[in-house]
PDB file of N, CA and C in Angstrom:
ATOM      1  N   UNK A   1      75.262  91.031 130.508  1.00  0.00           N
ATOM      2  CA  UNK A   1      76.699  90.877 130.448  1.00  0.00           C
ATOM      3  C   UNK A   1      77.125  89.711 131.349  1.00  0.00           C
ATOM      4  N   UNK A   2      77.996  88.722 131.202  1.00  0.00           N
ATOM      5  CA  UNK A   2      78.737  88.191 131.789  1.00  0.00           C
ATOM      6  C   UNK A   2      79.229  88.168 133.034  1.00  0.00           C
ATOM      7  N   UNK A   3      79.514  87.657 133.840  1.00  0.00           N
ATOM      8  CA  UNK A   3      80.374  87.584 134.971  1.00  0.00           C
ATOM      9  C   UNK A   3      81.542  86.430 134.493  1.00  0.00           C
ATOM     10  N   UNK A   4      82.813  86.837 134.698  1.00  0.00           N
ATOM     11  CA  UNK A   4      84.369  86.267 134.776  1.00  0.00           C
ATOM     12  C   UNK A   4      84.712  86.280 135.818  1.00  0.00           C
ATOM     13  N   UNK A   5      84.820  84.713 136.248  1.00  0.00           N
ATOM     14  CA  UNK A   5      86.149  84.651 137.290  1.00  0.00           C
ATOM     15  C   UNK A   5      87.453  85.049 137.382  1.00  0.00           C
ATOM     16  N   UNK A   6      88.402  85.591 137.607  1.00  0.00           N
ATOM     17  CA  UNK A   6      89.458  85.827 137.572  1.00  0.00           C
ATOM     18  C   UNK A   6      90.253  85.352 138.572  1.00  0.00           C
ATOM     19  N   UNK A   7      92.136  85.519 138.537  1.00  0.00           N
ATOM     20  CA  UNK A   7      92.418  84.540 139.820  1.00  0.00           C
ATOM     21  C   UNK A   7      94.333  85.420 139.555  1.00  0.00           C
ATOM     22  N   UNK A   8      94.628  85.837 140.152  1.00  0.00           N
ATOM     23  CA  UNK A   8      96.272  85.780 139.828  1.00  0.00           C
ATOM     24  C   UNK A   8      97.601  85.161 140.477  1.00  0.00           C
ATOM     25  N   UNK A   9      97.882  84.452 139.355  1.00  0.00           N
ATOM     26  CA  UNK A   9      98.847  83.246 139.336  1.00  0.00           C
ATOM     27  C   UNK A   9     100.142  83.756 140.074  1.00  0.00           C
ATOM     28  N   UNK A  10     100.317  84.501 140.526  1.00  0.00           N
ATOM     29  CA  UNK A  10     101.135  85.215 141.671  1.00  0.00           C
ATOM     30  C   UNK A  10     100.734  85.039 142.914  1.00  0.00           C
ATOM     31  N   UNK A  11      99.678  86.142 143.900  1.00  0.00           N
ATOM     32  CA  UNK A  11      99.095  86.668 144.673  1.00  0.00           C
ATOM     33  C   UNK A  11      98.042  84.961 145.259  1.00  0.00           C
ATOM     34  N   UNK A  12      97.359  84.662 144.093  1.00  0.00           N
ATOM     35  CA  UNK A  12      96.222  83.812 144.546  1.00  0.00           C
ATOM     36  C   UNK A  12      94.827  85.025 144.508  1.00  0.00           C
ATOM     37  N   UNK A  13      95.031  86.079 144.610  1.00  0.00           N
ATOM     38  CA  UNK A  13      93.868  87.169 144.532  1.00  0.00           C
ATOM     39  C   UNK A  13      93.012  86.438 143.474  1.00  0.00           C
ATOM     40  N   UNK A  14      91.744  86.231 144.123  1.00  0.00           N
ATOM     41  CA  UNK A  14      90.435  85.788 143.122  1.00  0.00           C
ATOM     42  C   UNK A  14      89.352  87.058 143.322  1.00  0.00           C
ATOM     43  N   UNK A  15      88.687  87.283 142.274  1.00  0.00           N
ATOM     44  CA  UNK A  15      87.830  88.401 141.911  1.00  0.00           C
ATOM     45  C   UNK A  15      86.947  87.923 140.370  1.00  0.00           C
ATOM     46  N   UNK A  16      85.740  88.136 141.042  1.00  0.00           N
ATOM     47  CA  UNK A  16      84.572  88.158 139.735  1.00  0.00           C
ATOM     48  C   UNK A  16      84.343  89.463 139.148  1.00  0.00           C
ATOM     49  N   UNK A  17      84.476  89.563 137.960  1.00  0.00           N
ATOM     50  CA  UNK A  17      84.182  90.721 136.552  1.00  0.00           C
ATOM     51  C   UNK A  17      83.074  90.675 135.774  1.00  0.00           C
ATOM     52  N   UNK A  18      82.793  91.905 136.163  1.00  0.00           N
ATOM     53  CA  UNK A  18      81.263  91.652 135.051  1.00  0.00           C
ATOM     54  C   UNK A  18      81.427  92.540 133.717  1.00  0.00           C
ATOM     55  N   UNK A  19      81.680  91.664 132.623  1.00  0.00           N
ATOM     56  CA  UNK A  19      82.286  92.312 131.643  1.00  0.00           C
ATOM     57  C   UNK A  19      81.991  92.175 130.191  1.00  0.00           C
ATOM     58  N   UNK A  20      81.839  92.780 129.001  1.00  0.00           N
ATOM     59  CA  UNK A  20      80.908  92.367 128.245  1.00  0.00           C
ATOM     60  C   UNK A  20      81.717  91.270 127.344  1.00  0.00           C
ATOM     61  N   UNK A  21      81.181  90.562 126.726  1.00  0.00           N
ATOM     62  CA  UNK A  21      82.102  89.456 125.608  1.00  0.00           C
ATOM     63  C   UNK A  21      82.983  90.230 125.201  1.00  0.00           C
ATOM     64  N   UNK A  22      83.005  91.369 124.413  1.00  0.00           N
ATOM     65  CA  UNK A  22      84.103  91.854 123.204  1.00  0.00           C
ATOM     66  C   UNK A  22      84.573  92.573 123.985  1.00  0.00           C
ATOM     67  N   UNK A  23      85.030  92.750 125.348  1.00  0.00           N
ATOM     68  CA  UNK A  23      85.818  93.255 126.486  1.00  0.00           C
ATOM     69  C   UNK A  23      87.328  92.741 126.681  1.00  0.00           C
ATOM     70  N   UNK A  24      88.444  93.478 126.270  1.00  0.00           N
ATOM     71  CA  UNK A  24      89.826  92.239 126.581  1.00  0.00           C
ATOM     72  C   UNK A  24      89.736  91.688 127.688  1.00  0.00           C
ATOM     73  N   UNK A  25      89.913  91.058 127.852  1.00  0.00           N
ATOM     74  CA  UNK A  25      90.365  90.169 129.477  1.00  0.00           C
ATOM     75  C   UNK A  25      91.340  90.940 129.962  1.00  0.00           C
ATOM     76  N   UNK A  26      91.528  90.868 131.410  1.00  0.00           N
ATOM     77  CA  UNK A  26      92.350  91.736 132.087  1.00  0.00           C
ATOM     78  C   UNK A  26      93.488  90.699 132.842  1.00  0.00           C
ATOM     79  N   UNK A  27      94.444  91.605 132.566  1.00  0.00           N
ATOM     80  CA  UNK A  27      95.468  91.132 132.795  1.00  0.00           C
ATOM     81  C   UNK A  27      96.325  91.377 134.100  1.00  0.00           C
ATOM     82  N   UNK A  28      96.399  92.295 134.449  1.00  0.00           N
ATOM     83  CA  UNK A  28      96.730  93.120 135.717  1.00  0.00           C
ATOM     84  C   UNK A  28      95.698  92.953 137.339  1.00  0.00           C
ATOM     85  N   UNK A  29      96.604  92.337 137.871  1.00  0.00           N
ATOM     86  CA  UNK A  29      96.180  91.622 139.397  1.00  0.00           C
ATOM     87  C   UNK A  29      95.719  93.362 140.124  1.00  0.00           C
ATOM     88  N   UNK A  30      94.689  93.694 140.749  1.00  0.00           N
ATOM     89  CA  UNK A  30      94.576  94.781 141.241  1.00  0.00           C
ATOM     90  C   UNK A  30      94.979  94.550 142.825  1.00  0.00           C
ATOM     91  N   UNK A  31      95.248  93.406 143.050  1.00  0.00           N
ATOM     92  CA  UNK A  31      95.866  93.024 144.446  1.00  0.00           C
ATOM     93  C   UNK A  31      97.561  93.956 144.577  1.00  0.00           C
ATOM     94  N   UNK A  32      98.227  92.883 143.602  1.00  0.00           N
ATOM     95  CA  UNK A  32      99.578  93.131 144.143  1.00  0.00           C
ATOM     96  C   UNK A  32     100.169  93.849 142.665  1.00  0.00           C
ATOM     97  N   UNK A  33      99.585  93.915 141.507  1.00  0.00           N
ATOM     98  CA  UNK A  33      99.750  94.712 140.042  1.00  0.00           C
ATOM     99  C   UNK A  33     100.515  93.572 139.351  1.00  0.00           C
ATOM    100  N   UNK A  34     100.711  92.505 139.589  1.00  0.00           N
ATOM    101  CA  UNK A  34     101.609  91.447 138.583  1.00  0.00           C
ATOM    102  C   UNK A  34     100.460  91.580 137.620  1.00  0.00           C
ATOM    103  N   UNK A  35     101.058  91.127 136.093  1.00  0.00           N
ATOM    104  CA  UNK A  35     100.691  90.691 134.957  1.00  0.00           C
ATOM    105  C   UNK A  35      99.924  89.268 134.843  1.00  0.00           C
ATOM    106  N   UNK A  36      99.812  88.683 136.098  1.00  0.00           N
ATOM    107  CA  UNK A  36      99.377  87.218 135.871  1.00  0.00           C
ATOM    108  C   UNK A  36      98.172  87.283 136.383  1.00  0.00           C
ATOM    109  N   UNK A  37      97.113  88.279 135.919  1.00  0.00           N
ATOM    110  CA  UNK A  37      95.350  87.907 136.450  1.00  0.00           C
ATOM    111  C   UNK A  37      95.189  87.111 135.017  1.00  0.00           C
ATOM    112  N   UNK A  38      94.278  85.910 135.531  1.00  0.00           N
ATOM    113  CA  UNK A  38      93.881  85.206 134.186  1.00  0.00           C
ATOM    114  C   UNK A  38      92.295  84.461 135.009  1.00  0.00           C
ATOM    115  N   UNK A  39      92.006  84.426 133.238  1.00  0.00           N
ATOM    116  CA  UNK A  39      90.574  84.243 133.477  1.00  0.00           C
ATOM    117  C   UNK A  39      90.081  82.702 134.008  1.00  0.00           C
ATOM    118  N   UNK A  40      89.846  82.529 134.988  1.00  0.00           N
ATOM    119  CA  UNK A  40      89.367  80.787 135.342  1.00  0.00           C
ATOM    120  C   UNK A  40      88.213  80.275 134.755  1.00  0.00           C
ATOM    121  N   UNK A  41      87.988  78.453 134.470  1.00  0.00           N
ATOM    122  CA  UNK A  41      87.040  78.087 133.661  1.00  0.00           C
ATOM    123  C   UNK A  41      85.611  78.030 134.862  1.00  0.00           C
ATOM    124  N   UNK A  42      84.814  78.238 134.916  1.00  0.00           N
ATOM    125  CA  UNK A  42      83.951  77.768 135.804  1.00  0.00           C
ATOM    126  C   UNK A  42      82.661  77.043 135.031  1.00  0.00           C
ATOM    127  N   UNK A  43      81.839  76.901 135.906  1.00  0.00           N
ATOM    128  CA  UNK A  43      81.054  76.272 135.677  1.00  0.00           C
ATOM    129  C   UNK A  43      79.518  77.431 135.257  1.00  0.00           C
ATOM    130  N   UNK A  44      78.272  76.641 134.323  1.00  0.00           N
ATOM    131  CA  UNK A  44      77.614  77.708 134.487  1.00  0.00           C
ATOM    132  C   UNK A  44      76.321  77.805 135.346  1.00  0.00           C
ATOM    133  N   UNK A  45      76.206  79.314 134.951  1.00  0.00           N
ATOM    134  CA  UNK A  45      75.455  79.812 136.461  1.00  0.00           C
ATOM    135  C   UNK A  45      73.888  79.730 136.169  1.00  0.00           C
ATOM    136  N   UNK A  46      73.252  79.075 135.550  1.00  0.00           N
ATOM    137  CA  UNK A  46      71.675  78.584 135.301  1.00  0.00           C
ATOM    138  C   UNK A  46      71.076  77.911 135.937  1.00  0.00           C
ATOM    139  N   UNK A  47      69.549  78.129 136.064  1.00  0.00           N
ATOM    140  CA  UNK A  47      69.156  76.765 136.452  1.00  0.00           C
ATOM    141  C   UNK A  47      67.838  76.651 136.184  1.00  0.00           C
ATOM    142  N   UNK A  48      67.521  75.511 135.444  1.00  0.00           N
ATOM    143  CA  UNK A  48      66.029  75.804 134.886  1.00  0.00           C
ATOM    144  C   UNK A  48      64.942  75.420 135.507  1.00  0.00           C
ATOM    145  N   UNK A  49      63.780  75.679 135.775  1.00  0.00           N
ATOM    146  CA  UNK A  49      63.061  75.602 136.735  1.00  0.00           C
ATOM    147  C   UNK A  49      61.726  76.003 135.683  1.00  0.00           C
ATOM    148  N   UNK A  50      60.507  74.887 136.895  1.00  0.00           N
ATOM    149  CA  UNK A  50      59.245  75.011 135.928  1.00  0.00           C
ATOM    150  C   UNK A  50      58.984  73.897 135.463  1.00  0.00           C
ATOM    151  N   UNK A  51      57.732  73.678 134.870  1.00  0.00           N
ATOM    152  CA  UNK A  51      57.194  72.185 133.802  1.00  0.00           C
ATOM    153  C   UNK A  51      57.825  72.394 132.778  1.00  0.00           C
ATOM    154  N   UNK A  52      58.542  72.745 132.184  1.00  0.00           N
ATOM    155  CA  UNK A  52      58.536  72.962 130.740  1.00  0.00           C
ATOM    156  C   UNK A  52      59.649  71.520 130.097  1.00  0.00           C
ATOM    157  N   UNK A  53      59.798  71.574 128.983  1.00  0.00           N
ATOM    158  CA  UNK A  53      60.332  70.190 128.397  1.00  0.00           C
ATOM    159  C   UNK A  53      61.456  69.503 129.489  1.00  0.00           C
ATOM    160  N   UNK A  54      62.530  70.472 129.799  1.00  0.00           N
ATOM    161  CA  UNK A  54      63.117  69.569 130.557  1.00  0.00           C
ATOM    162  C   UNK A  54      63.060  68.965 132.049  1.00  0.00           C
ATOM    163  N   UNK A  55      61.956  69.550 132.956  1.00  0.00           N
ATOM    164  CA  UNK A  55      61.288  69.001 133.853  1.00  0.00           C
ATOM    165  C   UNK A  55      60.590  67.321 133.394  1.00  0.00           C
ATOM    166  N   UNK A  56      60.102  67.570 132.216  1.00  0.00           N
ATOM    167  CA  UNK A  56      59.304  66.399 131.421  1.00  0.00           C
ATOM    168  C   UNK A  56      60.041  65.562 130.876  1.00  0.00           C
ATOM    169  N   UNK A  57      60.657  65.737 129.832  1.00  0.00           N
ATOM    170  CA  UNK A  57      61.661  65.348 129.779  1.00  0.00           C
ATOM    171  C   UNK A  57      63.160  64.183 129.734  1.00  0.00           C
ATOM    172  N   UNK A  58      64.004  65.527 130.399  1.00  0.00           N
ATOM    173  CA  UNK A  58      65.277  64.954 130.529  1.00  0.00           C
ATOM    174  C   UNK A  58      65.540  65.135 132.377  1.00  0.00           C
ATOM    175  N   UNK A  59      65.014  65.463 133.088  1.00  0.00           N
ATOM    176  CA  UNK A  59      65.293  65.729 134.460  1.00  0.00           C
ATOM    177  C   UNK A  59      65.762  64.238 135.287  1.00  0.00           C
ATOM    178  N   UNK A  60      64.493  63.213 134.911  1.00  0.00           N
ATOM    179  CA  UNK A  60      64.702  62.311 135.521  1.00  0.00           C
ATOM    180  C   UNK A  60      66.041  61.354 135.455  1.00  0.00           C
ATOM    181  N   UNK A  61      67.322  62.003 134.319  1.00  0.00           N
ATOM    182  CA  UNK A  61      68.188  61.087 134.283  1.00  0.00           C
ATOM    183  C   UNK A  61      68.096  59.761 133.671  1.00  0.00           C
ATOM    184  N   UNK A  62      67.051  59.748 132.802  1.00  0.00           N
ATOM    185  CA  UNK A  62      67.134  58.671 131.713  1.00  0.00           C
ATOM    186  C   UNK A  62      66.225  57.553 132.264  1.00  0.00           C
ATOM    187  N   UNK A  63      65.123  57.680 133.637  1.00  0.00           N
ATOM    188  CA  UNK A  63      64.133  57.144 134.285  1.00  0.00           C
ATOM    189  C   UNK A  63      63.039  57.043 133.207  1.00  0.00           C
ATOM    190  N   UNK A  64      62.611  58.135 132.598  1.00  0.00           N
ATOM    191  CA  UNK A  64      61.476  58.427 132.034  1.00  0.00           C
ATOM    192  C   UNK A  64      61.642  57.585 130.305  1.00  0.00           C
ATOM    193  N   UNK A  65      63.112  57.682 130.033  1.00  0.00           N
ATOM    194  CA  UNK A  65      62.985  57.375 129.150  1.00  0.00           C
ATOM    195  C   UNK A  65      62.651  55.431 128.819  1.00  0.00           C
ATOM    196  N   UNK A  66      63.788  55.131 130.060  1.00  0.00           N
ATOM    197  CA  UNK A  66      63.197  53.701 130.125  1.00  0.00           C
ATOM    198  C   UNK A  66      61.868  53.399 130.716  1.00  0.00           C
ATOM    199  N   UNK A  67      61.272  54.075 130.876  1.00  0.00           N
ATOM    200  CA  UNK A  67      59.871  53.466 131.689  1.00  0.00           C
ATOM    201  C   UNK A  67      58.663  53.936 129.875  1.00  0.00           C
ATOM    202  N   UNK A  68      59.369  55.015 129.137  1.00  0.00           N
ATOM    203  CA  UNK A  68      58.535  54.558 127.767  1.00  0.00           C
ATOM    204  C   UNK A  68      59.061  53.337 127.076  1.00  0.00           C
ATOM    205  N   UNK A  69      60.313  52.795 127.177  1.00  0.00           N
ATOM    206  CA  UNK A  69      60.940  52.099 126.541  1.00  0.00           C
ATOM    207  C   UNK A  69      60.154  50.335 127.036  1.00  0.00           C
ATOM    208  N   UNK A  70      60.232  50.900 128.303  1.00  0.00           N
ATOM    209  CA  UNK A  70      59.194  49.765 129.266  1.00  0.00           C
ATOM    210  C   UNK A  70      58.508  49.274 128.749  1.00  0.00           C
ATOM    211  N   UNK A  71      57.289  50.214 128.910  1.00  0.00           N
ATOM    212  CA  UNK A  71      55.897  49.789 128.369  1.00  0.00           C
ATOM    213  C   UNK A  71      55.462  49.489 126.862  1.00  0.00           C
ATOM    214  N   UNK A  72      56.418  50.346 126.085  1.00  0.00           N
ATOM    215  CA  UNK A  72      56.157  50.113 124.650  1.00  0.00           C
ATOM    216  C   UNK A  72      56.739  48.321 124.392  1.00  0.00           C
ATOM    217  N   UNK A  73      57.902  47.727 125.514  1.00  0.00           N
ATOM    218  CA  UNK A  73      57.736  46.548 125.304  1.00  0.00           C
ATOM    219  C   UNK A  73      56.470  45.589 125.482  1.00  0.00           C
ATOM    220  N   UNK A  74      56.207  46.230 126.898  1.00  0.00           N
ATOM    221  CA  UNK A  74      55.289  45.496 127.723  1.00  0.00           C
ATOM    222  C   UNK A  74      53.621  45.482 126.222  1.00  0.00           C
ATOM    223  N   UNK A  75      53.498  46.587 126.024  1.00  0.00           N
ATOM    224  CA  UNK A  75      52.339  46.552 125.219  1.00  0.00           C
ATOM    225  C   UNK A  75      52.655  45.825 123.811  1.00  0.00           C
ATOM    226  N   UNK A  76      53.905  45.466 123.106  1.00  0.00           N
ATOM    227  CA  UNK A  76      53.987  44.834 121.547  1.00  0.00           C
ATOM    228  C   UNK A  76      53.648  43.297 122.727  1.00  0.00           C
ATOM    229  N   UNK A  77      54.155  42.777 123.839  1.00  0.00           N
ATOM    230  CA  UNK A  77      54.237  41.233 123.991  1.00  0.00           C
ATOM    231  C   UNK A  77      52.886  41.135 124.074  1.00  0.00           C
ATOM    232  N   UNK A  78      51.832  42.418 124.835  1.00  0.00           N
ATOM    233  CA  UNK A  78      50.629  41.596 125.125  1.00  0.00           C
ATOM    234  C   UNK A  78      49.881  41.579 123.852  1.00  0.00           C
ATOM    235  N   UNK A  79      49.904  41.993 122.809  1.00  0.00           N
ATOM    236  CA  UNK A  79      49.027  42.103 121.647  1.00  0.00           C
ATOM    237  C   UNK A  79      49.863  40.717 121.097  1.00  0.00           C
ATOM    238  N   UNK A  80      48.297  40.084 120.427  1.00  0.00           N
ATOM    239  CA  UNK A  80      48.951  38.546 119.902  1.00  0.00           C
ATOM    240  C   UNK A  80      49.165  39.260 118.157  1.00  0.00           C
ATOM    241  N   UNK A  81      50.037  38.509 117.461  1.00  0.00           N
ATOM    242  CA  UNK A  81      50.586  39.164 116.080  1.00  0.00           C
ATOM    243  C   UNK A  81      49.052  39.036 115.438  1.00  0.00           C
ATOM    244  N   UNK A  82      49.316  39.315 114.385  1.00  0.00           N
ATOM    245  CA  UNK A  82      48.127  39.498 113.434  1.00  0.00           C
ATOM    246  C   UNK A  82      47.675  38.108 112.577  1.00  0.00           C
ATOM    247  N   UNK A  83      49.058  37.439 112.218  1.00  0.00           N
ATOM    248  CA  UNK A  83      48.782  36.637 111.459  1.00  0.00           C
ATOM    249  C   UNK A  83      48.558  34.620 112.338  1.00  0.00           C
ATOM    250  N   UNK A  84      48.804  35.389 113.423  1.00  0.00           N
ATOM    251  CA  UNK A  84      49.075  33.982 114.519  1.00  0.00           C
ATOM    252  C   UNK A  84      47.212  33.463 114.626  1.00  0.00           C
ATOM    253  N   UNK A  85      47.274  32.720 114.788  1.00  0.00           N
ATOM    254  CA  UNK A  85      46.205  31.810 115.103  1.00  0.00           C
ATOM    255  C   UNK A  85      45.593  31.540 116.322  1.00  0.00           C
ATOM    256  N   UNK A  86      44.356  31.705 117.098  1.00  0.00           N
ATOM    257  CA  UNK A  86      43.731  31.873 118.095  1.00  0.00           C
ATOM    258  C   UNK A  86      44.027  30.201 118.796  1.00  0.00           C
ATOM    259  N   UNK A  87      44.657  30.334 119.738  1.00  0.00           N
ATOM    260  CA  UNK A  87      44.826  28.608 120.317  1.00  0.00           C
ATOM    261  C   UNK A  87      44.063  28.024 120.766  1.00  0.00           C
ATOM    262  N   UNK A  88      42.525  28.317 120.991  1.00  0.00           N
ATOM    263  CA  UNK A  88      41.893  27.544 121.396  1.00  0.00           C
ATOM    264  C   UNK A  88      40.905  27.581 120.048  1.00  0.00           C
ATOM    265  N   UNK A  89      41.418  28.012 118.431  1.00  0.00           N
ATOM    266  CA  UNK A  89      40.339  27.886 117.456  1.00  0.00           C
ATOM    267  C   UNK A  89      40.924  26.189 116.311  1.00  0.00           C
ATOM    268  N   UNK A  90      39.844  26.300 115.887  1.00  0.00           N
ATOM    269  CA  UNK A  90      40.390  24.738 115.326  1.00  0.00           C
ATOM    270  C   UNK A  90      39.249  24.624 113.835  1.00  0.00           C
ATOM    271  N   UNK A  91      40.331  24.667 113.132  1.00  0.00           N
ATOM    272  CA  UNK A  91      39.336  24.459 111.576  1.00  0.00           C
ATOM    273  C   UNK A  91      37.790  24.141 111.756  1.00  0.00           C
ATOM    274  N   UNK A  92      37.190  22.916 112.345  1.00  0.00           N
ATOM    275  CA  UNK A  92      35.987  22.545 113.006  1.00  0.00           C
ATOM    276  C   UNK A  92      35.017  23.723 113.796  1.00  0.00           C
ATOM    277  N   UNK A  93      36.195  24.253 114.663  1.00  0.00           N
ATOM    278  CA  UNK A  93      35.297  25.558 115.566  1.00  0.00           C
ATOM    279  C   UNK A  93      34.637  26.519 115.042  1.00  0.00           C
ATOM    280  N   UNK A  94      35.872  27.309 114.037  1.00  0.00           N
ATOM    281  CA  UNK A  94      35.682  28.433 113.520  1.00  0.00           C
ATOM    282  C   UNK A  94      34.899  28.616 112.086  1.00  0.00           C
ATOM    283  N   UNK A  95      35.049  26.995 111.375  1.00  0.00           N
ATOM    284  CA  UNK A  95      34.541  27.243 109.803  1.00  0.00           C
ATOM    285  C   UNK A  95      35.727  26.984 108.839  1.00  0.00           C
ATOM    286  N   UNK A  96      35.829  26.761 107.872  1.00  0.00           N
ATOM    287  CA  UNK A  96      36.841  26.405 106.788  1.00  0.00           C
ATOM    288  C   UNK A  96      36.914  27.885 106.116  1.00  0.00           C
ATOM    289  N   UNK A  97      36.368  28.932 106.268  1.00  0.00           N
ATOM    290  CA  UNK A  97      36.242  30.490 105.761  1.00  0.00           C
ATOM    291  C   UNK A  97      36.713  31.433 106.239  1.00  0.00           C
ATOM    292  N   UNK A  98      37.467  31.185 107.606  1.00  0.00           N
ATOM    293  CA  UNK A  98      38.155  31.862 109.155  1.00  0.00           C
ATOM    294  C   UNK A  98      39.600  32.438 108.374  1.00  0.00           C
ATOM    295  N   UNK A  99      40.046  33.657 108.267  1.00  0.00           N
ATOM    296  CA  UNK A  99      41.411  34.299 108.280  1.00  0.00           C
ATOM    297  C   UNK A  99      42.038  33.597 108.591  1.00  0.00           C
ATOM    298  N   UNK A 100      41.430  33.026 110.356  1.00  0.00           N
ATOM    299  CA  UNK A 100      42.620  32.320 110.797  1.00  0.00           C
ATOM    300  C   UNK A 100      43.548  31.156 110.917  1.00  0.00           C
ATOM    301  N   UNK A 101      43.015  30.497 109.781  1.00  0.00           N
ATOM    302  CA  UNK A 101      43.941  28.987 109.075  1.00  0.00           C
ATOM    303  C   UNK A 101      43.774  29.441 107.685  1.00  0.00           C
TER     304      UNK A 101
END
């Protein structure tokens, strides 16, 4: 079940509810009895912990992703293209039968 913040817009009385989803929300301040307890937005209460995907991941804040982004550059510049020509080969060197002219 849930925990709800609660808070009333009268009093200021704040109080946490542990209450199930299909539970009405409560309305009634148990401080001072005004009608104005209402439910506050908070934040949530998780925290994931462990190797698992998002340790791996997404943890680093978008580190990990540029450092694949990195290298996948770094590795297309060092491979020479396929169809490029060896610079130190020369019709004479290689043979008139060479792929590479």
């Amino acid at each position: 079940m849930p925990i709800y913040a609660y808070k009333c817009e009268s009093c200021g009385h704040a109080k946490d509810v542990l209450q199930k989803i299909s539970d009405a929300p409560l309305t009634d301040c148990p401080a001072c009895g005004a009608a104005s307890f209402r439910k506050q937005l908070t934040a949530a209460g998780f925290q994931l912990k462990g190797s698992g995907w998002y340790a791996t991941d997404f943890k680093g804040g978008g580190a990990s992703s540029a450092g694949v982004a990195a290298s996948s550059a770094a590795s297309t510049e060092s491979k020479p293209a396929a169809d490029a020509a060896p610079a130190s080969a020369t019709p004479a060197a290689c043979g008139s039968s060479c792929a590479c002219h």
